[in-house]
Protein backbone atom coordinates (compact mmCIF):
# COMPACT_ATOMS: atom_id res chain seq x y z
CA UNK A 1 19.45 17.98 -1.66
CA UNK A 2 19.66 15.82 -4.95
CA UNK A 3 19.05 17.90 -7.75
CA UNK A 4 17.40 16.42 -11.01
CA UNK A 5 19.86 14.73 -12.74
CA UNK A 6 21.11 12.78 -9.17
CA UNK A 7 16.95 11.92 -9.10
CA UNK A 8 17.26 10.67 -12.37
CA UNK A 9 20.48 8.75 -11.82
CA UNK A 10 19.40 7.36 -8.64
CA UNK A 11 16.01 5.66 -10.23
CA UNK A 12 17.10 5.01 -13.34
CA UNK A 13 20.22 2.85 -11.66
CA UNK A 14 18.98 1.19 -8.93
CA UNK A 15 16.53 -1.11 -8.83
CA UNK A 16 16.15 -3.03 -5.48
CA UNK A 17 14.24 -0.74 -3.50
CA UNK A 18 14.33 -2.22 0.41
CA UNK A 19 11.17 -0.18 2.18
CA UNK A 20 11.51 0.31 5.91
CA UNK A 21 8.19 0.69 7.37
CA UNK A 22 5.87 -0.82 4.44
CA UNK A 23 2.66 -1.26 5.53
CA UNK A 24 -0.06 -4.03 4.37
CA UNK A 25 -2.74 -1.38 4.51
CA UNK A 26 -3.60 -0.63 1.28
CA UNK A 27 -4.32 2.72 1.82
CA UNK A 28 -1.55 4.02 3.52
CA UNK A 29 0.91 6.16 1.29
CA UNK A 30 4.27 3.59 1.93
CA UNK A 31 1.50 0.72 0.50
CA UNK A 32 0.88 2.89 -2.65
CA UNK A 33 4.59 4.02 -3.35
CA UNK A 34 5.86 0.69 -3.19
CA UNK A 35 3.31 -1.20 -5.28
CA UNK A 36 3.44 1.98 -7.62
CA UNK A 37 7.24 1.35 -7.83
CA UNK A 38 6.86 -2.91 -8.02
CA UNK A 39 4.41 -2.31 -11.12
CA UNK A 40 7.17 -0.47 -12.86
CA UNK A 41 9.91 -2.69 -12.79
CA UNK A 42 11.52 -2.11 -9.71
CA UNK A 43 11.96 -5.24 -6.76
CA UNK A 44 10.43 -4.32 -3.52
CA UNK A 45 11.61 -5.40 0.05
CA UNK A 46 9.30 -5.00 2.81
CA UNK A 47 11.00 -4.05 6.06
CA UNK A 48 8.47 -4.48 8.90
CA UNK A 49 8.28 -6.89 11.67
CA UNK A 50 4.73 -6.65 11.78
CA UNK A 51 4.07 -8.88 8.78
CA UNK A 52 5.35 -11.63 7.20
CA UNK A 53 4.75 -11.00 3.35
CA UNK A 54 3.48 -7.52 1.49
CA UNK A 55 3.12 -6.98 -2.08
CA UNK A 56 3.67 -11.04 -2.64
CA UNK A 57 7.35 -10.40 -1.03
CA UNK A 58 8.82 -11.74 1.67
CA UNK A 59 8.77 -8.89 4.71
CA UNK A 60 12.11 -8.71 6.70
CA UNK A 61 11.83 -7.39 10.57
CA UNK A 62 15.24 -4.98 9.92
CA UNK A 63 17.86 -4.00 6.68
CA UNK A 64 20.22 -6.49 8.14
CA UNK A 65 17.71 -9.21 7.80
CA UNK A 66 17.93 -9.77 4.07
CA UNK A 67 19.80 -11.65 2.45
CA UNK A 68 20.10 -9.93 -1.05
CA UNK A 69 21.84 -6.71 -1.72
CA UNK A 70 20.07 -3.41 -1.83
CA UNK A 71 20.14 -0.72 -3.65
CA UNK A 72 18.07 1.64 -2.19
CA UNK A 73 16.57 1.92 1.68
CA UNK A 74 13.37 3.87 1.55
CA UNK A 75 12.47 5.41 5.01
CA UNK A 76 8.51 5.64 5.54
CA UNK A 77 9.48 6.22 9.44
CA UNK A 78 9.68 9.31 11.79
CA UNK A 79 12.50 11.77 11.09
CA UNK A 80 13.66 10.78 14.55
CA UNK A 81 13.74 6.67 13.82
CA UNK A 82 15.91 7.35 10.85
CA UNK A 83 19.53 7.64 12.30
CA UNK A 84 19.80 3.66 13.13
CA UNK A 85 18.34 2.96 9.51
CA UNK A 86 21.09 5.19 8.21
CA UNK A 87 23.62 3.00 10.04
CA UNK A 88 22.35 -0.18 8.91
CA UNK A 89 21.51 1.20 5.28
CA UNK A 90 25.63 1.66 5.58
CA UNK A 91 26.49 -1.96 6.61
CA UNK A 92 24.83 -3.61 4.31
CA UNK A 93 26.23 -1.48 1.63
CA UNK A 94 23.27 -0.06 0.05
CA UNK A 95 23.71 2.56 -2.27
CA UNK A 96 20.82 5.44 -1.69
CA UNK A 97 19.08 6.45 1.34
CA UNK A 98 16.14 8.12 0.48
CA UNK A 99 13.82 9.58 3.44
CA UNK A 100 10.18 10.16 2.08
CA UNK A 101 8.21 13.30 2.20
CA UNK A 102 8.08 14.47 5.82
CA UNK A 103 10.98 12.63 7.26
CA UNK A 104 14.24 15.29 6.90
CA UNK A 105 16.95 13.90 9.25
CA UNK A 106 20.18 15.68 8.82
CA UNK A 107 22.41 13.92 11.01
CA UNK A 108 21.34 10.21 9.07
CA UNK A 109 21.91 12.69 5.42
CA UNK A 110 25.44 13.53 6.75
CA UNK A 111 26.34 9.81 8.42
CA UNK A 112 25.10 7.83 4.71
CA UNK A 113 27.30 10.74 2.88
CA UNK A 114 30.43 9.94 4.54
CA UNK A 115 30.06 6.53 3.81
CA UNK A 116 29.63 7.33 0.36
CA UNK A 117 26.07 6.98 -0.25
CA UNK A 118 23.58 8.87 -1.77
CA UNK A 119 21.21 10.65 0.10
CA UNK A 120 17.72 12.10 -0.65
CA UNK A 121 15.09 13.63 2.18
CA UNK A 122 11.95 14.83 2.44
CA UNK A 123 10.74 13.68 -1.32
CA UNK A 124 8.70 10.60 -2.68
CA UNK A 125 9.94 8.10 -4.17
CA UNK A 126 6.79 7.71 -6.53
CA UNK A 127 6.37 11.05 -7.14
CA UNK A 128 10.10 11.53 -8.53
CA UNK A 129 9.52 8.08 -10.24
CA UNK A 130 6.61 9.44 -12.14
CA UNK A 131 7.85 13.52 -12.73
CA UNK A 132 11.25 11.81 -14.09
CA UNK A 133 10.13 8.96 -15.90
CA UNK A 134 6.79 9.59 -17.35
CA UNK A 135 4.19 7.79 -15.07
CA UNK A 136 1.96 11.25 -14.26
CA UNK A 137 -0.52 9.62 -15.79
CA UNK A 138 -0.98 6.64 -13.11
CA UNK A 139 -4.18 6.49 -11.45
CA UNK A 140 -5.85 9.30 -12.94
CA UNK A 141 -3.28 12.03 -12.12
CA UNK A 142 -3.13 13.49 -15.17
CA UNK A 143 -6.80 13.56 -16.28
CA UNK A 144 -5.92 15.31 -19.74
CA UNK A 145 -8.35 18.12 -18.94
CA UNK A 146 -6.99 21.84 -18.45
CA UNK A 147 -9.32 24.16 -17.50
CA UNK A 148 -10.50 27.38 -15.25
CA UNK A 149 -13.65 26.38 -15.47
CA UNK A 150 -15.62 24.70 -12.58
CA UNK A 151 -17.62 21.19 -13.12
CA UNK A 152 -20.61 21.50 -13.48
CA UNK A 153 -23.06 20.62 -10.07
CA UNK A 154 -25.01 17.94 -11.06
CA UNK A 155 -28.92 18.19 -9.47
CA UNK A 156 -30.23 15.46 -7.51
């Protein structure tokens, strides 16, 4: 597993983030990452061939479909989708597969390695964004309030 400092490295490095299975829904967790991620600076690529655009970017139907380089290939897919990704996160000579909370698949970890890659599973990219770098306090996260005390119930 990437420890801290590899985190660190990884984020504060790369910026082209390429997200396989982005969805348009706005609530769905790959949505939030990725626009949490776009809002700080980084470039988002969809990778869907459901849509067309997300997140005012142009949404590619596979990795080898874009054009630009790519430093990082986000997997919001099942562990069991992500060995193919891993191959074509290889051939167009990404830097960092990182497989999101959830998604562990060791043989993908060991194929990207060989190749040289970096390789992160079963974490979010937001998450580490924000622990790392400072951005806790995003959408109310950190609400600045420490206590063992319960709200008060309000009567209605």
């Amino acid at each position: 597993m990437a420890d801290i400092d590899t985190l660190r490295r990884i984020l504060g490095t790369h910026r082209v983030i390429a997200v396989v299975g982005l969805s348009a829904d706005w609530n769905r967790p790959s949505f939030f990452a990725a626009k949490y991620m776009q809002e700080h600076g980084y470039r988002i690529i969809p990778v869907n061939p459901r849509y067309e655009h997300i997140l005012g970017e142009r949404c590619y139907p596979s990795l080898t479909d874009i054009p630009d380089p790519v430093d990082v290939v986000d997997v919001f897919r099942r562990t069991e989708d992500v060995p193919p990704i891993a191959q074509q996160a290889v051939s167009i000579g990404a830097k960092v597969l990182w497989q999101q909370i959830g998604v562990r698949n060791e043989e993908a970890d060991g194929h990207v390695r060989a190749h040289g890659l970096d390789s992160v599973m079963d974490r979010c990219v937001k998450i580490e964004h924000a622990r790392l770098f400072g951005g806790l306090n995003w959408v109310g996260v950190n609400t600045r309030v420490i206590s063992a005390r319960r709200p008060r119930q309000l009567a209605y």
